[in-house]
C-alpha atoms as a PDB file:
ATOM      1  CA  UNK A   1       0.000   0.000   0.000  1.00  0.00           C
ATOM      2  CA  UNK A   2       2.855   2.483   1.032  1.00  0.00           C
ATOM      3  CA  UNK A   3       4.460   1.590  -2.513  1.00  0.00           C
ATOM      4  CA  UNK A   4       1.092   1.771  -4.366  1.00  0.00           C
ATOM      5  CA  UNK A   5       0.919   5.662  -2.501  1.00  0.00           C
ATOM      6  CA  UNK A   6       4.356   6.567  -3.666  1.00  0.00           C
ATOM      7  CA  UNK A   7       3.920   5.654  -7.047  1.00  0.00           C
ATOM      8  CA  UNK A   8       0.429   7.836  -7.396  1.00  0.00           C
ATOM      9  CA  UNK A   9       2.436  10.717  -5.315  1.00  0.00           C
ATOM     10  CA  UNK A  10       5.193  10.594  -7.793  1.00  0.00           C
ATOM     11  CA  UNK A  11       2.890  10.202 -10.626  1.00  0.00           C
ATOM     12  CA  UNK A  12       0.987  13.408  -9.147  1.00  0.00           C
ATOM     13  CA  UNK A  13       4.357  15.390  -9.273  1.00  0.00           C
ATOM     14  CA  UNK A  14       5.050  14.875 -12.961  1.00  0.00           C
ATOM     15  CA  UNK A  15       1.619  15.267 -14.527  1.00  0.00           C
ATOM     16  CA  UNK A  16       1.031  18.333 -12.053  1.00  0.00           C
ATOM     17  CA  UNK A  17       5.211  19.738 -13.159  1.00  0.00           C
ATOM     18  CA  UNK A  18       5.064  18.624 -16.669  1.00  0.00           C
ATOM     19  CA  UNK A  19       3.337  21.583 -18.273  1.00  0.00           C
ATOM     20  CA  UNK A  20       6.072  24.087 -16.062  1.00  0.00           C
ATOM     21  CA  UNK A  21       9.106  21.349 -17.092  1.00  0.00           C
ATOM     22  CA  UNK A  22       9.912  23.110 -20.638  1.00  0.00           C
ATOM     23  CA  UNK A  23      11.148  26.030 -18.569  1.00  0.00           C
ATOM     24  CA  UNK A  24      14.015  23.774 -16.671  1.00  0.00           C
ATOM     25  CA  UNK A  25      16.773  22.113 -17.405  1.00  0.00           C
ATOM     26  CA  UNK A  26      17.588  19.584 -14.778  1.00  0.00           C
ATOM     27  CA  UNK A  27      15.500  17.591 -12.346  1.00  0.00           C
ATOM     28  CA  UNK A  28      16.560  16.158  -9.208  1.00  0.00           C
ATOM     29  CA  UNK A  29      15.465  13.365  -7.105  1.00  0.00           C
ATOM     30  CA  UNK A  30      15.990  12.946  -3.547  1.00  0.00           C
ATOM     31  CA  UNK A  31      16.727   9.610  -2.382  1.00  0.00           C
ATOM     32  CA  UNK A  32      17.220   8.263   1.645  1.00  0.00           C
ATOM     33  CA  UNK A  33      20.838   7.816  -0.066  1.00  0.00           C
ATOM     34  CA  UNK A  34      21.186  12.059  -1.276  1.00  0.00           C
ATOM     35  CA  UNK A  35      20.331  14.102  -4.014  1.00  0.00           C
ATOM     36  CA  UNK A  36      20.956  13.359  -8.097  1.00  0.00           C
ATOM     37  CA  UNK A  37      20.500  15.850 -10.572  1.00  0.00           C
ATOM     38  CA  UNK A  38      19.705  14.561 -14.111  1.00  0.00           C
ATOM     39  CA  UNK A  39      19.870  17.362 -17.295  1.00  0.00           C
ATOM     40  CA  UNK A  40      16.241  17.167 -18.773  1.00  0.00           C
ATOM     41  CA  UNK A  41      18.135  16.643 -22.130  1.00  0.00           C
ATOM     42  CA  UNK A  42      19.359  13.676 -20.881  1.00  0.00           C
ATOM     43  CA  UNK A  43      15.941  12.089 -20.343  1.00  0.00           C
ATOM     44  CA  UNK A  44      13.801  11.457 -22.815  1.00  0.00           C
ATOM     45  CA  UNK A  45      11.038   9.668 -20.371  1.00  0.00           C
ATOM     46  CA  UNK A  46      10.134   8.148 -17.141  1.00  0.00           C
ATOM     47  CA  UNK A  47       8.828   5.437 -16.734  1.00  0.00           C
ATOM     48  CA  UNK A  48       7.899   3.121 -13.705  1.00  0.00           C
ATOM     49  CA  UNK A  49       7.468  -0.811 -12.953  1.00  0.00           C
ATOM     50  CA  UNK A  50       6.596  -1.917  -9.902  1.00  0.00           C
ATOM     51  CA  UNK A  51       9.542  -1.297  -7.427  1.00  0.00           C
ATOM     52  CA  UNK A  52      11.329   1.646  -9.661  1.00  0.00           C
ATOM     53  CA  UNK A  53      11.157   4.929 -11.497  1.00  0.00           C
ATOM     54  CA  UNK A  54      13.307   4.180 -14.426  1.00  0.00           C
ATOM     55  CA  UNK A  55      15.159   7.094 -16.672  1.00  0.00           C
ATOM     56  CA  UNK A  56      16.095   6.769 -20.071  1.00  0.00           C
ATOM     57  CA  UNK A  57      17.837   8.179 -22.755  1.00  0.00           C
ATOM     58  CA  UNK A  58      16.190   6.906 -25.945  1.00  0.00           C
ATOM     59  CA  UNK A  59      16.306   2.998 -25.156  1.00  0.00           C
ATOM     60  CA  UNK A  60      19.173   3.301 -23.235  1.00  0.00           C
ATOM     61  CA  UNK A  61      18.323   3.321 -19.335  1.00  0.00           C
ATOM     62  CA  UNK A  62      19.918   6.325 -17.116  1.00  0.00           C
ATOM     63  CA  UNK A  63      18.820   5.499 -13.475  1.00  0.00           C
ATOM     64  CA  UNK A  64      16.698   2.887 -12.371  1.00  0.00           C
ATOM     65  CA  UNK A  65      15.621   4.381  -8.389  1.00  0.00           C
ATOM     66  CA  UNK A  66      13.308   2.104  -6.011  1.00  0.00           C
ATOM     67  CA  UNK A  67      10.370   3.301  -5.212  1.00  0.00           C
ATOM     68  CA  UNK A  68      11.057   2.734  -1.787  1.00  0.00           C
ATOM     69  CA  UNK A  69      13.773   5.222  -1.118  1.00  0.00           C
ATOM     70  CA  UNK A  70      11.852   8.096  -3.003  1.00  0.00           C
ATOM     71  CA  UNK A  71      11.896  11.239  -1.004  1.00  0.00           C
ATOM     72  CA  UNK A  72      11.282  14.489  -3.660  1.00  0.00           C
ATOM     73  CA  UNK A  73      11.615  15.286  -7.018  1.00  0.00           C
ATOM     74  CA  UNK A  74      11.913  18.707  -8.400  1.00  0.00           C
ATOM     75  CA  UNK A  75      12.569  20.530 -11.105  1.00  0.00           C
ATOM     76  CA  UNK A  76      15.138  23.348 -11.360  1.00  0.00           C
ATOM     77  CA  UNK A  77      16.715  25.841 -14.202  1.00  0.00           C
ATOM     78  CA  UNK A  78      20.123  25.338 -12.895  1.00  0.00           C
ATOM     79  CA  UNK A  79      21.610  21.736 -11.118  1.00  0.00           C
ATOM     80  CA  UNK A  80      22.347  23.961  -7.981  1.00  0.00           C
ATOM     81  CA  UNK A  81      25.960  24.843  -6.488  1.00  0.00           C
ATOM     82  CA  UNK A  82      27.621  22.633  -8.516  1.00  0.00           C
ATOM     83  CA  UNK A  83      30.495  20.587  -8.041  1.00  0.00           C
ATOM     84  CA  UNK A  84      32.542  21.887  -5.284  1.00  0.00           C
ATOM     85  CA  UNK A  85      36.031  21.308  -3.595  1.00  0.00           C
ATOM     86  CA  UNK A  86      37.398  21.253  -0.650  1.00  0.00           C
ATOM     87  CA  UNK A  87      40.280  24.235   0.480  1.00  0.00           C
ATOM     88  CA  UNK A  88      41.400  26.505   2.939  1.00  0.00           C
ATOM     89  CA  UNK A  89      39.183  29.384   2.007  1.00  0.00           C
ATOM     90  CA  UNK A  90      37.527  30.778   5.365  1.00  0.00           C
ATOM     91  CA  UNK A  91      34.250  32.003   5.666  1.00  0.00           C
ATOM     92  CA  UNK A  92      31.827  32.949   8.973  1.00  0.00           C
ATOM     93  CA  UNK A  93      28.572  34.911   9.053  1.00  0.00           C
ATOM     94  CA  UNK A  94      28.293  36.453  12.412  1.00  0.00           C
ATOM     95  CA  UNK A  95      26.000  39.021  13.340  1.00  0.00           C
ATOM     96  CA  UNK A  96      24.625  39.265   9.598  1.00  0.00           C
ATOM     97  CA  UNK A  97      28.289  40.052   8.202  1.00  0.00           C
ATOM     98  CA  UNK A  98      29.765  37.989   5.898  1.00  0.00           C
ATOM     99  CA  UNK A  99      33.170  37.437   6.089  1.00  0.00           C
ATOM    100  CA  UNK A 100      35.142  35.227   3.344  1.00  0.00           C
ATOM    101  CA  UNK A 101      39.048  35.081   3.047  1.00  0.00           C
ATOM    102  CA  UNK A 102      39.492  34.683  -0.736  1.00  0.00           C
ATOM    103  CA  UNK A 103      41.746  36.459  -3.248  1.00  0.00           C
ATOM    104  CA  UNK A 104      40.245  40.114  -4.770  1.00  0.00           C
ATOM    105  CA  UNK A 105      37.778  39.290  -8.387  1.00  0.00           C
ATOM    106  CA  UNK A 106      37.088  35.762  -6.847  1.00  0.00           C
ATOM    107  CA  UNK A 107      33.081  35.201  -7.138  1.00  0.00           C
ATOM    108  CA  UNK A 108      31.161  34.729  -4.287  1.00  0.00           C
ATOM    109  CA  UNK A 109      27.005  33.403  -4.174  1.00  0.00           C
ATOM    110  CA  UNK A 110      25.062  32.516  -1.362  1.00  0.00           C
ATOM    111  CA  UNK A 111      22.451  29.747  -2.079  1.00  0.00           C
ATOM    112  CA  UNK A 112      20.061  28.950   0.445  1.00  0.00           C
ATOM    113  CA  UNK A 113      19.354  24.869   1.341  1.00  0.00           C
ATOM    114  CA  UNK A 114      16.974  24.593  -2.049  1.00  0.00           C
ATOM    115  CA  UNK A 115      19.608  25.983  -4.300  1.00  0.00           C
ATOM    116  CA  UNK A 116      18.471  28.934  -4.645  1.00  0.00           C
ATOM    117  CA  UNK A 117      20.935  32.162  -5.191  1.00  0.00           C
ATOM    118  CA  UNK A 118      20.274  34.698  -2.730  1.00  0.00           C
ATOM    119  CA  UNK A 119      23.314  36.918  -3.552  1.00  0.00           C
ATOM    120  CA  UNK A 120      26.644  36.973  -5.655  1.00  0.00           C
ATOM    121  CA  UNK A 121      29.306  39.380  -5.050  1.00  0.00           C
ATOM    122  CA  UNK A 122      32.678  39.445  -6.063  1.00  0.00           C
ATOM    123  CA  UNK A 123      35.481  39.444  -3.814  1.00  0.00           C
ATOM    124  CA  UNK A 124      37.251  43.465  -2.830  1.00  0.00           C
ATOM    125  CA  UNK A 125      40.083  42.131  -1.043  1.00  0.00           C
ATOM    126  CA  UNK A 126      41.858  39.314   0.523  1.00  0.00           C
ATOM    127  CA  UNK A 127      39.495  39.550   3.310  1.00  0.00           C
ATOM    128  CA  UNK A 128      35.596  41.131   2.418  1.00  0.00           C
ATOM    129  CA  UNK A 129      33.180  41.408   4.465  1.00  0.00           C
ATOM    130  CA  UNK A 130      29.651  41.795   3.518  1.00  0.00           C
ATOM    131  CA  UNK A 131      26.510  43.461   5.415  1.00  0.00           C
ATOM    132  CA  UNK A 132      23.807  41.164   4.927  1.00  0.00           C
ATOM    133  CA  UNK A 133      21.842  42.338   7.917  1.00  0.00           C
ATOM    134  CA  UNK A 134      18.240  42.119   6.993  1.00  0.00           C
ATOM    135  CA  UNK A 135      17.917  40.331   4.315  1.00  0.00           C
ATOM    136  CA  UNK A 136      18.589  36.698   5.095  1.00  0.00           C
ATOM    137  CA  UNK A 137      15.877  34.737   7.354  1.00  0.00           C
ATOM    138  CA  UNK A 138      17.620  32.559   9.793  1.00  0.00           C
ATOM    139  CA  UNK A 139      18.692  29.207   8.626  1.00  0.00           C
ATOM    140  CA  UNK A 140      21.695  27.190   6.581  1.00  0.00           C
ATOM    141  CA  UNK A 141      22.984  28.356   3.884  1.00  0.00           C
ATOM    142  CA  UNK A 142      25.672  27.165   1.571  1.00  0.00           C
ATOM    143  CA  UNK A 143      28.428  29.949   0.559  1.00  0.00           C
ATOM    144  CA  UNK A 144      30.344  28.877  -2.782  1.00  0.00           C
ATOM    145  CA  UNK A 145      33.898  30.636  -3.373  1.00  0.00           C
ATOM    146  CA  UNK A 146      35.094  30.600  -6.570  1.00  0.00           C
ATOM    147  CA  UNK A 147      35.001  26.361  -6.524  1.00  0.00           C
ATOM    148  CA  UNK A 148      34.346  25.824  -2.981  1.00  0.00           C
ATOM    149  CA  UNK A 149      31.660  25.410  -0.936  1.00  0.00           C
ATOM    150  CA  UNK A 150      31.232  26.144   2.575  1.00  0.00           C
ATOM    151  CA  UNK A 151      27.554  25.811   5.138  1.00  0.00           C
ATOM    152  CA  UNK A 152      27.279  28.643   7.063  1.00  0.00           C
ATOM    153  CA  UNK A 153      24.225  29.367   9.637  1.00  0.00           C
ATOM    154  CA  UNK A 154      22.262  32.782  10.130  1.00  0.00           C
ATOM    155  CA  UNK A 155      21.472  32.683  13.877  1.00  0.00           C
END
């Protein structure tokens, strides 16, 4: 029954997204096991048996998820932060002050925990600071510098 449910919500999502889906590009599924983004133009269609959503590429299956570990699926114009890695770059927010330690004309965006970009700046100095008092709600957010990534919290 609790398979039976997840295969009419999942159903639900695409007929209810599909008319909107022309205006993305990727679409990502959450799984108990993390998030995978898929490019749209990498599917051709979904399709589902009785355990699995299956993804495929003209005849050739992509993905093949169970049913079972289906959180979300979403659609999205962009596959999020990207591919990120690790350094020493430093960055706090304290007190709604950014602070990130990262070379003048480096890029700096904020996403918040859906992906979304709340605000890209580019880097002053070896050390800018940036007043974002106001404008962020309190939460996690994920700080990318240049290619790293970094969670910072807005207490």
């Amino acid at each position: 029954m609790r398979q039976l449910r997840k295969i009419l919500l999942t159903i639900m999502v695409f007929v209810g997204t599909a008319v909107y889906a022309d205006n993305y590009s990727c679409i990502t599924v959450s799984t108990t096991d993390g998030d995978t983004t898929y490019k749209l133009s990498d599917i051709s269609r979904i399709t589902f048996d009785s355990s699995s959503m299956l993804l495929w590429n003209g005849e050739t299956k992509v993905a093949e998820l169970a049913l079972a570990s289906l959180d979300k699926l979403f659609f999205s114009e962009t596959s999020g932060i990207g591919t990120v890695t690790a350094d020493e770059t430093e960055v706090q927010l304290r007190d709604g002050v950014l602070r990130v330690s990262a070379p003048a004309g480096t890029r700096i965006t904020l996403f918040d925990m859906g992906g979304r970009i709340q605000k890209t700046f580019t880097a002053s100095a070896e050390e800018t600071e940036i007043n974002l008092r106001g404008l962020l709600t309190r939460g996690v957010y994920i700080v990318k510098v240049g290619n790293t990534g970094k969670k910072v919290m807005n207490r």
